[in-house]
C-alpha atoms as a PDB file:
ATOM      1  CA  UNK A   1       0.000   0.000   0.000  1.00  0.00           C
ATOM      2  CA  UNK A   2       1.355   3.354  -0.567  1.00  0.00           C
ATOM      3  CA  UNK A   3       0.150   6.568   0.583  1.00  0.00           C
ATOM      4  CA  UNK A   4       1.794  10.573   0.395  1.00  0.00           C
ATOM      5  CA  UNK A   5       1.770  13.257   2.809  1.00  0.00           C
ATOM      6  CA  UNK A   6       2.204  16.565   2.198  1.00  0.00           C
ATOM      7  CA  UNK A   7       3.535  19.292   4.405  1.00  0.00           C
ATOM      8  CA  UNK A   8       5.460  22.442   4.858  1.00  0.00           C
ATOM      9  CA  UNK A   9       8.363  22.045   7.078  1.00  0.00           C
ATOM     10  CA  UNK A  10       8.212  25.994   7.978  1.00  0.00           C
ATOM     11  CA  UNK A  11       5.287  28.249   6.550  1.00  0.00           C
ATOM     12  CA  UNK A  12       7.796  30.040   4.451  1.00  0.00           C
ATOM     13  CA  UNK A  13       8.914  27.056   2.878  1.00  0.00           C
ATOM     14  CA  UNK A  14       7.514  25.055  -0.460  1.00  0.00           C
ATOM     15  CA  UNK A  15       5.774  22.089   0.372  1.00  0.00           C
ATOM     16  CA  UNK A  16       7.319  18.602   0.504  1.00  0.00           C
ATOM     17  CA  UNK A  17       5.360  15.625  -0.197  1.00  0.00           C
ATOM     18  CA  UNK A  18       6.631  12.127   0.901  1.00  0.00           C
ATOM     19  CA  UNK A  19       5.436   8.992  -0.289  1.00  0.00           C
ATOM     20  CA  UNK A  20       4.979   6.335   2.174  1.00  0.00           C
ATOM     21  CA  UNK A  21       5.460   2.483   1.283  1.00  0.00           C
ATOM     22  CA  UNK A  22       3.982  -0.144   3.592  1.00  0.00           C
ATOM     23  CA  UNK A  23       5.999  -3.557   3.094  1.00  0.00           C
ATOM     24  CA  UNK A  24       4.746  -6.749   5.081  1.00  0.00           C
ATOM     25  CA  UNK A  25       8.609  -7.855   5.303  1.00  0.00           C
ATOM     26  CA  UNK A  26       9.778  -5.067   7.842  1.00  0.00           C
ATOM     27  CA  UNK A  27       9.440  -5.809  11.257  1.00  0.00           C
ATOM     28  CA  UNK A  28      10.941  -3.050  13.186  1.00  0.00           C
ATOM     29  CA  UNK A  29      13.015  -1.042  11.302  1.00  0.00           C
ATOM     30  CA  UNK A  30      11.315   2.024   8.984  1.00  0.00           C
ATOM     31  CA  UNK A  31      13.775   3.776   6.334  1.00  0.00           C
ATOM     32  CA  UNK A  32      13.719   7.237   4.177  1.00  0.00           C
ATOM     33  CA  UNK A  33      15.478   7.136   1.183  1.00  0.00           C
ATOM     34  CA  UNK A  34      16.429  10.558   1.166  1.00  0.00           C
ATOM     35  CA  UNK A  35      17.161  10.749  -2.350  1.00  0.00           C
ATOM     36  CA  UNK A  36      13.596  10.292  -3.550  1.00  0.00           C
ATOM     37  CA  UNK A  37      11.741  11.136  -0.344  1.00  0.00           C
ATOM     38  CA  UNK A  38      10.088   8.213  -0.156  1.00  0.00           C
ATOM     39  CA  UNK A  39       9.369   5.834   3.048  1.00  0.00           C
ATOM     40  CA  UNK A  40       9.541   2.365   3.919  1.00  0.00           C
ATOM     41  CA  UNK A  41       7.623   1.461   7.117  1.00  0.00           C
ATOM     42  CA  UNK A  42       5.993  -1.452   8.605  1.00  0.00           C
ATOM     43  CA  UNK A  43       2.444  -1.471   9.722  1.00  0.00           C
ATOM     44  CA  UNK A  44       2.481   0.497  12.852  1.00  0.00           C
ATOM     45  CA  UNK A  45       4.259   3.554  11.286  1.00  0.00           C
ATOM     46  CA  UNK A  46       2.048   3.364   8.330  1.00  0.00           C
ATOM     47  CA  UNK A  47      -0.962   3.902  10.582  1.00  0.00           C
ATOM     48  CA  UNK A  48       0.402   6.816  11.943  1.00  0.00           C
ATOM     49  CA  UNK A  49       1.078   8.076   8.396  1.00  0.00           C
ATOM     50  CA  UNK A  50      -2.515   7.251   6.979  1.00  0.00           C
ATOM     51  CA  UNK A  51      -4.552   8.365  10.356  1.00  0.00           C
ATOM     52  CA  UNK A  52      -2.577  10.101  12.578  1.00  0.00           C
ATOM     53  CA  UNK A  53      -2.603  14.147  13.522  1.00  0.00           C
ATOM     54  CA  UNK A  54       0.384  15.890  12.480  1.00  0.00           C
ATOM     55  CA  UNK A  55       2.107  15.567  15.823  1.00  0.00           C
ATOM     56  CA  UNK A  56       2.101  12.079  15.476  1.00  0.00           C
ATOM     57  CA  UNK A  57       3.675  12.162  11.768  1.00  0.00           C
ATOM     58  CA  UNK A  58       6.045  14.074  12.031  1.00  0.00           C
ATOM     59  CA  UNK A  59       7.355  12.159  15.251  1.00  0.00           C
ATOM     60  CA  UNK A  60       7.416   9.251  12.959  1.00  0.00           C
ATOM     61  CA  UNK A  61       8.484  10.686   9.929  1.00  0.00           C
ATOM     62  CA  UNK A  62      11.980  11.982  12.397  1.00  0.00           C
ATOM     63  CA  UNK A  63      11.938   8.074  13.289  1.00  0.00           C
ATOM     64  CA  UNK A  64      12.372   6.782   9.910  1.00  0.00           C
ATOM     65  CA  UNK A  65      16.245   5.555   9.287  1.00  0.00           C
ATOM     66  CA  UNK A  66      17.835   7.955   6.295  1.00  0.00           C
ATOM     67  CA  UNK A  67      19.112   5.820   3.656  1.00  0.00           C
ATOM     68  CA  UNK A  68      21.258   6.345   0.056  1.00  0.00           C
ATOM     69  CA  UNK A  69      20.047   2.634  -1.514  1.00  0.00           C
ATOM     70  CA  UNK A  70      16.904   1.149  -1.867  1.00  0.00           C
ATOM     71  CA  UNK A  71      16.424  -2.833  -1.427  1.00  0.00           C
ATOM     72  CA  UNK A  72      15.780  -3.622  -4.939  1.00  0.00           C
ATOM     73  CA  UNK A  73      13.433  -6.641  -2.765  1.00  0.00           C
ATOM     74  CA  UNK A  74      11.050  -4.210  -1.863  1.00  0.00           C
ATOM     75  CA  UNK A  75      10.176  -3.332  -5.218  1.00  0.00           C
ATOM     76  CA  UNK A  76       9.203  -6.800  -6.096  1.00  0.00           C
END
């Protein structure tokens, strides 16, 4: 499932919009790919993505693990 948020990191900024990836395989570990702006999370953080306030995603989003590769497995 995949999902995007958008939001302005300060009001006088342009808005970023990060796409959110759910994948069944992870467990406990939730990445960024920086390059792309794009997140990998398990369940849990993709509930706070999808339904949570904005409190609660942007506590996640500084959670997620910044990354330069993406698993080529996860695209599959």
């Amino acid at each position: 499932m995949k999902i995007t948020w958008t939001y302005f990191p300060k009001p006088e900024c342009k808005p970023v919009t990060l796409t959110v990836i759910y994948l069944n395989s992870l467990v406990m570990d939730n990445y960024l790919h920086v390059e792309t702006n794009t997140a990998f999370v398990n369940w849990e953080l993709f509930r706070v993505f999808r339904d949570g306030n904005l409190k609660q995603r942007q506590l996640a989003y500084k959670s997620l693990t910044k990354i330069d590769q993406i698993d080529s497995k996860w695209l599959q």
